[in-house]
N, C-alpha and C. Protein backbone atom coordinates (compact mmCIF):
# COMPACT_ATOMS: atom_id res chain seq x y z
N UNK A 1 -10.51 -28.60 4.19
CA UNK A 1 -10.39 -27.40 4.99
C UNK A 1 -11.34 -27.51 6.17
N UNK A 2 -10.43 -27.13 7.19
CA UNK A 2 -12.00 -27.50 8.38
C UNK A 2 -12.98 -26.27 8.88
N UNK A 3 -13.64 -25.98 9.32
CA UNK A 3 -14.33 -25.00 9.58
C UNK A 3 -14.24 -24.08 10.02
N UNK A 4 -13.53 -24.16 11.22
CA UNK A 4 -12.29 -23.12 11.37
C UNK A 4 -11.84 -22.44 10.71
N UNK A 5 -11.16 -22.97 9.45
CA UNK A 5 -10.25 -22.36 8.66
C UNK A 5 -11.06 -21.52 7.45
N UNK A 6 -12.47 -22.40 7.58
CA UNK A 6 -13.01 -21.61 6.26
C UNK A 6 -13.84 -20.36 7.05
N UNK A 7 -13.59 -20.46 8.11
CA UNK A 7 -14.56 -19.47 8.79
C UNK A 7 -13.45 -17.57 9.06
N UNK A 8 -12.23 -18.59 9.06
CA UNK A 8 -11.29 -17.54 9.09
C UNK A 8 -11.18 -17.04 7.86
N UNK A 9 -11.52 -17.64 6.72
CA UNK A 9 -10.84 -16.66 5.50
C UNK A 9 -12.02 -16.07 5.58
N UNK A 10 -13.36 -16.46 5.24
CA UNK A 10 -14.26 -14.95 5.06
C UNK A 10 -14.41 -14.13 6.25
N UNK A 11 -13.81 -13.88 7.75
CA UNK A 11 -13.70 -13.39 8.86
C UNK A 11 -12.24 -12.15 7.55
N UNK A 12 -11.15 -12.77 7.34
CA UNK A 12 -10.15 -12.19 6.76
C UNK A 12 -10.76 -11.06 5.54
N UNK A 13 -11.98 -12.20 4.74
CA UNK A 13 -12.14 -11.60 3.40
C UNK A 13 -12.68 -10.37 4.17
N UNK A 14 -13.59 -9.86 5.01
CA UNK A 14 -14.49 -8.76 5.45
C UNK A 14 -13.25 -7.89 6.16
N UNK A 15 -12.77 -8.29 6.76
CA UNK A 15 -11.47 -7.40 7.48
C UNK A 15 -10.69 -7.11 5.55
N UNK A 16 -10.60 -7.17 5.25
CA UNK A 16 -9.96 -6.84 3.75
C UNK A 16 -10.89 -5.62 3.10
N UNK A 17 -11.94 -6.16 3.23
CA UNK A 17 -13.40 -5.05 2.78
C UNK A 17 -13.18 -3.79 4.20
N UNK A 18 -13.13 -4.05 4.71
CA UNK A 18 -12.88 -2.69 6.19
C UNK A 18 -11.62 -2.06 5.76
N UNK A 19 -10.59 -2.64 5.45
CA UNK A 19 -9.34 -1.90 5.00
C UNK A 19 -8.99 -1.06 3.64
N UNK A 20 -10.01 -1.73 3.31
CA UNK A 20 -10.40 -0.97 1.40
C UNK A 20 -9.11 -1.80 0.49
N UNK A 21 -8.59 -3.20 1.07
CA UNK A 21 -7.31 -3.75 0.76
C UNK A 21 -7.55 -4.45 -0.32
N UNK A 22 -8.01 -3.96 -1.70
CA UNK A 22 -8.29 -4.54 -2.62
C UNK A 22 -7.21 -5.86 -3.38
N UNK A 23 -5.71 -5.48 -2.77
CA UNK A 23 -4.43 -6.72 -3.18
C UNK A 23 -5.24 -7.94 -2.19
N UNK A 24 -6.00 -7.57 -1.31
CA UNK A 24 -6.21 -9.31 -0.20
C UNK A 24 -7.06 -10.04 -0.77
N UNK A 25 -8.17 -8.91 -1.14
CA UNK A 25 -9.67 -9.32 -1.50
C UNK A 25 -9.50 -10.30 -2.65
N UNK A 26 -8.69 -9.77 -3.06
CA UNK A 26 -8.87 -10.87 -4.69
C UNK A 26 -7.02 -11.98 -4.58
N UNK A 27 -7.01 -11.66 -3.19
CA UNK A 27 -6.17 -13.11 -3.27
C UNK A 27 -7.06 -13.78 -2.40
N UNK A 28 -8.16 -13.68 -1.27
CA UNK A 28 -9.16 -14.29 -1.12
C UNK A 28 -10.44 -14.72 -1.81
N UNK A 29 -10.29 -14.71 -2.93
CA UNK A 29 -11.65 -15.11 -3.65
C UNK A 29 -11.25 -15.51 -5.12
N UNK A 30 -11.80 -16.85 -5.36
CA UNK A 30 -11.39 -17.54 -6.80
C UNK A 30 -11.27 -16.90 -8.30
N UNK A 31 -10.84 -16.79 -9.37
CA UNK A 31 -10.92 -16.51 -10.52
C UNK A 31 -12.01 -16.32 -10.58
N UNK A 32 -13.15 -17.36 -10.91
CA UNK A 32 -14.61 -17.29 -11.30
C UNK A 32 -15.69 -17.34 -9.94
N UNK A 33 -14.75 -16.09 -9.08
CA UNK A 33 -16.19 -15.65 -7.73
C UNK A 33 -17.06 -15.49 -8.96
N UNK A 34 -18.34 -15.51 -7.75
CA UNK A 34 -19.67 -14.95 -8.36
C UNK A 34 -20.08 -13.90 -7.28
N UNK A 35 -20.72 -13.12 -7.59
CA UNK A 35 -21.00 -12.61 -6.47
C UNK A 35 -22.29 -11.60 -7.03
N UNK A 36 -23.68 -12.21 -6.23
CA UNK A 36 -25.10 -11.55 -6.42
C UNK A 36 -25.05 -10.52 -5.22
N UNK A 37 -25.68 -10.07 -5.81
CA UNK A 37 -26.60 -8.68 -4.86
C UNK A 37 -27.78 -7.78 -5.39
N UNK A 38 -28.67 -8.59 -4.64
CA UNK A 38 -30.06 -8.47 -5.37
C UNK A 38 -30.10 -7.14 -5.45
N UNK A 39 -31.82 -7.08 -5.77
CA UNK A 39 -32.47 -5.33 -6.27
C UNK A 39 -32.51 -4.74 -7.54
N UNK A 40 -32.78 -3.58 -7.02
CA UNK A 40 -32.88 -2.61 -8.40
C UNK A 40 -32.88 -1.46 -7.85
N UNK A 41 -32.73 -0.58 -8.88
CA UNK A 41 -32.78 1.33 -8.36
C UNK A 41 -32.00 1.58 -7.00
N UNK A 42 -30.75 0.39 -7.00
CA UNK A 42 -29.24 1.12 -6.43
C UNK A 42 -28.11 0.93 -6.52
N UNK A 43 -27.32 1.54 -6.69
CA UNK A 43 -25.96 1.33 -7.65
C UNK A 43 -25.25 -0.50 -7.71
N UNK A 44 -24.82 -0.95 -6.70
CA UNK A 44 -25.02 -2.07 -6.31
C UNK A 44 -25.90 -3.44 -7.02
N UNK A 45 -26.68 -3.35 -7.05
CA UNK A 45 -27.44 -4.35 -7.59
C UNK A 45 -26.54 -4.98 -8.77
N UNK A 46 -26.48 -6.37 -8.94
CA UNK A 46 -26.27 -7.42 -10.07
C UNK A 46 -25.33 -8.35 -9.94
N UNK A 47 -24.88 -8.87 -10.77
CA UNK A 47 -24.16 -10.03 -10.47
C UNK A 47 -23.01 -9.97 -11.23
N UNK A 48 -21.52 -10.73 -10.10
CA UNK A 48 -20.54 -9.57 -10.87
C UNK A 48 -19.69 -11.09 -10.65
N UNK A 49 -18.70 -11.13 -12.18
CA UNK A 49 -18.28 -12.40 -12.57
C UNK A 49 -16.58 -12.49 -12.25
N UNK A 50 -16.06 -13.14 -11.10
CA UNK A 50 -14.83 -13.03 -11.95
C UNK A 50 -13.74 -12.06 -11.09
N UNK A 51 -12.52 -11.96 -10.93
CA UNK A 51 -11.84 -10.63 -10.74
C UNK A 51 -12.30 -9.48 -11.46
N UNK A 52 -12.53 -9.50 -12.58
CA UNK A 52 -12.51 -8.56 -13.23
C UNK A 52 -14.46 -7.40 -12.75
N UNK A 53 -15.37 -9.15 -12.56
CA UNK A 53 -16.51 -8.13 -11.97
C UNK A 53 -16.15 -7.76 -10.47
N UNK A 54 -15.37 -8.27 -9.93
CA UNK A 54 -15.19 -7.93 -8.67
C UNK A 54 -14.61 -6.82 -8.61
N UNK A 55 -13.61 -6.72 -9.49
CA UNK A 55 -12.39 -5.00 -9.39
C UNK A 55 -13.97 -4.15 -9.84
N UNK A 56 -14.91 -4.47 -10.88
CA UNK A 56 -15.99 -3.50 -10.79
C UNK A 56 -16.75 -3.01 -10.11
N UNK A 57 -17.10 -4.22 -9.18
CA UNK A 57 -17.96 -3.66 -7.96
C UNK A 57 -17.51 -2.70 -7.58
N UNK A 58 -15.99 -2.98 -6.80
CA UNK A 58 -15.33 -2.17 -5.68
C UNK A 58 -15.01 -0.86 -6.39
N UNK A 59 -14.67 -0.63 -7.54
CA UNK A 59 -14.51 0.41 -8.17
C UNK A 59 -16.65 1.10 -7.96
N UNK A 60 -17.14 0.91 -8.58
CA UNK A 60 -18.84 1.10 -8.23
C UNK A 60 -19.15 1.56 -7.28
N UNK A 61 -18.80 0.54 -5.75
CA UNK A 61 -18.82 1.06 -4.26
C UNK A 61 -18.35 2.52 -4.27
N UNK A 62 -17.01 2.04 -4.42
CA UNK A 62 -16.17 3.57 -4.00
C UNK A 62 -16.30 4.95 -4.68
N UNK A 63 -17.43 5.30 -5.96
CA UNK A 63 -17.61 5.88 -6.37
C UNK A 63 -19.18 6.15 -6.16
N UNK A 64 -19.55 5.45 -5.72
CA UNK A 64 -21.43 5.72 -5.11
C UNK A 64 -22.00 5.42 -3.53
N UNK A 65 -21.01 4.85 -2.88
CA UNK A 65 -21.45 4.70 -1.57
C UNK A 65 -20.23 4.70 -0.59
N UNK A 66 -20.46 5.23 0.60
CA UNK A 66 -19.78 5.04 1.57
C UNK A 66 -20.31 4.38 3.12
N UNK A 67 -20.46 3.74 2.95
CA UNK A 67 -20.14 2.46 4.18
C UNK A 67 -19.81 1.75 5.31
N UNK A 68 -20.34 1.37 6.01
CA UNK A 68 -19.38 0.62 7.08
C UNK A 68 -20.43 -0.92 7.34
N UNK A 69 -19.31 -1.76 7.36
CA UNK A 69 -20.31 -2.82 7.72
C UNK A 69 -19.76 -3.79 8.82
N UNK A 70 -20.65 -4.63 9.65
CA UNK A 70 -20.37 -5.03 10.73
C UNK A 70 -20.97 -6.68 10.96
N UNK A 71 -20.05 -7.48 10.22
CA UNK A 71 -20.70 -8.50 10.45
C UNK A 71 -20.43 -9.24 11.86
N UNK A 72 -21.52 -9.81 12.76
CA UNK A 72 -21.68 -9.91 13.88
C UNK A 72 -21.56 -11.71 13.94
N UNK A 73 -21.81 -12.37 13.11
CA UNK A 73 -22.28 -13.80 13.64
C UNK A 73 -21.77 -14.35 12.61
N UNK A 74 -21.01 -15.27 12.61
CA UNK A 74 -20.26 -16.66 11.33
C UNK A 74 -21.30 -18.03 11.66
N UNK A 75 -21.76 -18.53 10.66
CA UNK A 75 -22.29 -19.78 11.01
C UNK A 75 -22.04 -20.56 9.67
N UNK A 76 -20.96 -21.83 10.27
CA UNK A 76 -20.72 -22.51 8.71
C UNK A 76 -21.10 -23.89 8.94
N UNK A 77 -21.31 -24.47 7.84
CA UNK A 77 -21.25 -26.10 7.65
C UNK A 77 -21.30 -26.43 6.42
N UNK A 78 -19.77 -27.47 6.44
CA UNK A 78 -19.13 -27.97 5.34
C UNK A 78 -18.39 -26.73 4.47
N UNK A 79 -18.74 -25.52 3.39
CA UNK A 79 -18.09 -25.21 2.44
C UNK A 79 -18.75 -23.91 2.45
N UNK A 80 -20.25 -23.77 3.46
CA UNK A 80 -20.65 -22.49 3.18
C UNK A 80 -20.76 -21.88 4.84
N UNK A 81 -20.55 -20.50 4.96
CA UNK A 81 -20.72 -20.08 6.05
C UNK A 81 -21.91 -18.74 5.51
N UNK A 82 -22.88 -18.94 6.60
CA UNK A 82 -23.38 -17.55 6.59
C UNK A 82 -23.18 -16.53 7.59
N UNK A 83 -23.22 -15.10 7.18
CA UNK A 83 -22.39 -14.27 8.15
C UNK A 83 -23.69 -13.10 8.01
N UNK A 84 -24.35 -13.11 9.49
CA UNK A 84 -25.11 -11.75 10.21
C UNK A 84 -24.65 -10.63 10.34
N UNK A 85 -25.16 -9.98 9.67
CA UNK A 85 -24.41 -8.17 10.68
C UNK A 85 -25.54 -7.04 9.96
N UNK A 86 -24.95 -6.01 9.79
CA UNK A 86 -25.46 -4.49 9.72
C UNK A 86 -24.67 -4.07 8.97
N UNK A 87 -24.88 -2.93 8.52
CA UNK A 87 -24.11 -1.81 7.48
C UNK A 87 -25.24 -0.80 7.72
N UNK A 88 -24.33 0.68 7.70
CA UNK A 88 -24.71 1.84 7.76
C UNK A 88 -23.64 2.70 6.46
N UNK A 89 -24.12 3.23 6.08
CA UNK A 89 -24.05 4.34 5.27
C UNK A 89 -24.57 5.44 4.55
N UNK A 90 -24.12 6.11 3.06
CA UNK A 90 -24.77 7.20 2.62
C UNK A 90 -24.61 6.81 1.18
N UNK A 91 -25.77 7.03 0.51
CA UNK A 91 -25.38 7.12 -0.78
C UNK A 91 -24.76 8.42 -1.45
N UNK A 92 -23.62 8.87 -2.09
CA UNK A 92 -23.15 9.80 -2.58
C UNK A 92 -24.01 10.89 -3.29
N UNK A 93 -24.87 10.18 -4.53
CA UNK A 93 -25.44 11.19 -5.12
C UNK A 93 -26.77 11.59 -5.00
N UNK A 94 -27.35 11.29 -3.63
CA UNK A 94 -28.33 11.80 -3.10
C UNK A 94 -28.17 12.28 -1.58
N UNK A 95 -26.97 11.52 -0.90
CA UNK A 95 -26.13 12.36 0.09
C UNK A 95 -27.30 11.18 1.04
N UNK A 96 -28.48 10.47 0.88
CA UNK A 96 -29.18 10.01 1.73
C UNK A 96 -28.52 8.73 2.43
N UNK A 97 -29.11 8.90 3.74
CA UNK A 97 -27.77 7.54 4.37
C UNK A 97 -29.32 6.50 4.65
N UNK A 98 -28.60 5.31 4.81
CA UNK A 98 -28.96 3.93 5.35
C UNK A 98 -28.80 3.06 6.27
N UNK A 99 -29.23 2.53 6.79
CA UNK A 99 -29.18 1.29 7.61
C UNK A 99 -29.61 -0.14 6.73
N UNK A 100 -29.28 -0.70 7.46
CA UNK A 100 -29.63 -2.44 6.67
C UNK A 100 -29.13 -3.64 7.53
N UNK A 101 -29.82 -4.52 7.55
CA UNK A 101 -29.00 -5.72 8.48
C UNK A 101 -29.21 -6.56 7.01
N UNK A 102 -28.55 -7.82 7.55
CA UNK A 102 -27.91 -8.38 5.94
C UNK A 102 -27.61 -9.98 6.57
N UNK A 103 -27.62 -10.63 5.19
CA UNK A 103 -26.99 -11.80 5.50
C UNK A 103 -26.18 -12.28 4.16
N UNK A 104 -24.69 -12.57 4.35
CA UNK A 104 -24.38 -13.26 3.26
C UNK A 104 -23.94 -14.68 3.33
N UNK A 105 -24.67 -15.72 2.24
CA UNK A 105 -24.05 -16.90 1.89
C UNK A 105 -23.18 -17.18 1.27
N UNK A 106 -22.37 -17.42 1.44
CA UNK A 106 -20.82 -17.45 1.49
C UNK A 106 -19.90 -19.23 0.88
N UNK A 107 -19.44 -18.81 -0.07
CA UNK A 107 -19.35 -20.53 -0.57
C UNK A 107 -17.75 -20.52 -0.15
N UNK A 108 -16.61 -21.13 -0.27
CA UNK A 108 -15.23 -21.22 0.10
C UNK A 108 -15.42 -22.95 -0.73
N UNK A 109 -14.46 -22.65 -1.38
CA UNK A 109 -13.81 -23.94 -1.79
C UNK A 109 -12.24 -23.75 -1.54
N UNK A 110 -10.96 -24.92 -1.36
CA UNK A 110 -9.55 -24.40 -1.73
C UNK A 110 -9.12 -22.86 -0.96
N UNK A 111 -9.91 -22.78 0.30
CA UNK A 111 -9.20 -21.85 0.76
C UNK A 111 -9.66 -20.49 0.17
N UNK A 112 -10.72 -20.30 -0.61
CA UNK A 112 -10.74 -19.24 -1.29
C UNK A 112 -12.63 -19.20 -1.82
N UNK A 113 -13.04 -17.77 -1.20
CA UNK A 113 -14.58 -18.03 -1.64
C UNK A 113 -14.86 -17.67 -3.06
N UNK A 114 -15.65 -18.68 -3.48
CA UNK A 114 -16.08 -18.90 -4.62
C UNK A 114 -17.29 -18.04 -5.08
N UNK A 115 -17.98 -17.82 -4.20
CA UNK A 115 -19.68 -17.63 -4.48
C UNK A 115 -19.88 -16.73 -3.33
N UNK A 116 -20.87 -15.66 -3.48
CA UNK A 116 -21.75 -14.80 -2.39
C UNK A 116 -22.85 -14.24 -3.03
N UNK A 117 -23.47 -14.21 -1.93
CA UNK A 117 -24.77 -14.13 -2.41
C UNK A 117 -25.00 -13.56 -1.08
N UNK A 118 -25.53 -12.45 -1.59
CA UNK A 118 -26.03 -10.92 -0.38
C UNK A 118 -27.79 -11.49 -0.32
N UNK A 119 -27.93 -11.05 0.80
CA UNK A 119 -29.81 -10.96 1.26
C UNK A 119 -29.33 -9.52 1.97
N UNK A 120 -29.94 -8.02 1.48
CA UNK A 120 -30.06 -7.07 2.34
C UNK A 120 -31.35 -6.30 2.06
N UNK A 121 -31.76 -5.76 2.79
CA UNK A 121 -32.96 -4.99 3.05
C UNK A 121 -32.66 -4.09 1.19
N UNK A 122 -33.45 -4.44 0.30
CA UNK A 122 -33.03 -3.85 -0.99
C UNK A 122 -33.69 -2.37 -1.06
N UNK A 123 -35.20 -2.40 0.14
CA UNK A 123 -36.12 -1.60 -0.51
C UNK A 123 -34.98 -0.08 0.71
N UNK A 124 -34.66 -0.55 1.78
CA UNK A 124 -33.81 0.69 2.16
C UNK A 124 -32.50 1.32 1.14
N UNK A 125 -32.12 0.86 0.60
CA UNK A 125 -30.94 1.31 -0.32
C UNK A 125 -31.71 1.97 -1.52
N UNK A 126 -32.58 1.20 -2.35
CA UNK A 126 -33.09 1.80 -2.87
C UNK A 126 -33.93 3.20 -3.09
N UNK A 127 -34.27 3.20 -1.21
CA UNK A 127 -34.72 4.35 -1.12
C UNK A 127 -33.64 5.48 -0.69
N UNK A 128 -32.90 5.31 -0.61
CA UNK A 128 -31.20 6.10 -0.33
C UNK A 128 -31.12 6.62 -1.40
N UNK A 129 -31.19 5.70 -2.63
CA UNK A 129 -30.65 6.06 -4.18
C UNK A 129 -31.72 7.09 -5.05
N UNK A 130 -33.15 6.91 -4.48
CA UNK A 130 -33.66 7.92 -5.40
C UNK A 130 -33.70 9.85 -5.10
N UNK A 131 -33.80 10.14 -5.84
CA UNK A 131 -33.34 11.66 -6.07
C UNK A 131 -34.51 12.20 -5.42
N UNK A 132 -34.47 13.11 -4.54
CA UNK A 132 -36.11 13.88 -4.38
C UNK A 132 -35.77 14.75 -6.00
N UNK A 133 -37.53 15.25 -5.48
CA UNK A 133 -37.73 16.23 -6.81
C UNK A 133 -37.06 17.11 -7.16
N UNK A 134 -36.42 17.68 -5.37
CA UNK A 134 -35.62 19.13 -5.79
C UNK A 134 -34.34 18.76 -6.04
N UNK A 135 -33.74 17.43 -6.44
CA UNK A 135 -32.44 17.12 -6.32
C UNK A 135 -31.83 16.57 -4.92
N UNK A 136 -30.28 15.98 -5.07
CA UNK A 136 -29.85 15.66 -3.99
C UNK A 136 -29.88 16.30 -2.31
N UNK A 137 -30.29 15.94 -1.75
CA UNK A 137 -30.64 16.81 -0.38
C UNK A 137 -29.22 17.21 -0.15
């Protein structure tokens, strides 16, 4: 696959994530994706195996956060591309929103990514996710 091409499917896989097109997402990404996302104390966090952790995430997302993300920069060589951008959103059950710039490493084998692995600002989300004292603002 040349670089080009692997640069277009995760360009595709994120345009799939913008559309909420969960039939693309998981014809772009292998049986046994992996997919990390560090942290703790926000919904998000862990490592999700598989279609089946993947239908979990997105089910997770869509029930605790709302989103937008903007990846700005593709940079690949050989099988992995990493992709720059931002995301803004709110967490649902504290109503608190976020910013974050981000980077994901991105594996593609066969036309189809295998592996991701998120780097995002953990300690801003985290602070989205906790409750003040008096409850959700």
């Amino acid at each position: 696959m040349t670089i080009e091409k692997t640069i277009q499917t995760v360009k595709d896989f994120f345009a799939a994530i913008g559309r909420g097109d969960r039939k693309s997402l998981l014809a772009l990404v292998a049986e046994d994706i992996e997919w990390i996302i560090p942290g703790e104390d926000w919904p998000l966090a862990g490592t999700y195996r598989g279609h089946a952790g993947l239908a979990n995430l997105l089910e997770t997302a869509s029930k605790s956060i709302e989103t937008s993300t903007e990846p700005r920069e593709f940079i690949a060589l050989g099988d992995r591309v990493l992709v720059v951008g931002s995301a803004r959103g709110r967490i649902k059950a504290t109503k608190k929103t976020f910013e974050d710039d981000w980077i994901f490493a991105i594996t593609v084998r066969d036309g189809r990514l295998t592996n991701i692995r998120e780097y995002v600002d953990t300690q801003a989300l985290a602070r989205a996710s906790q409750m003040d004292a008096s409850g959700p603002a």
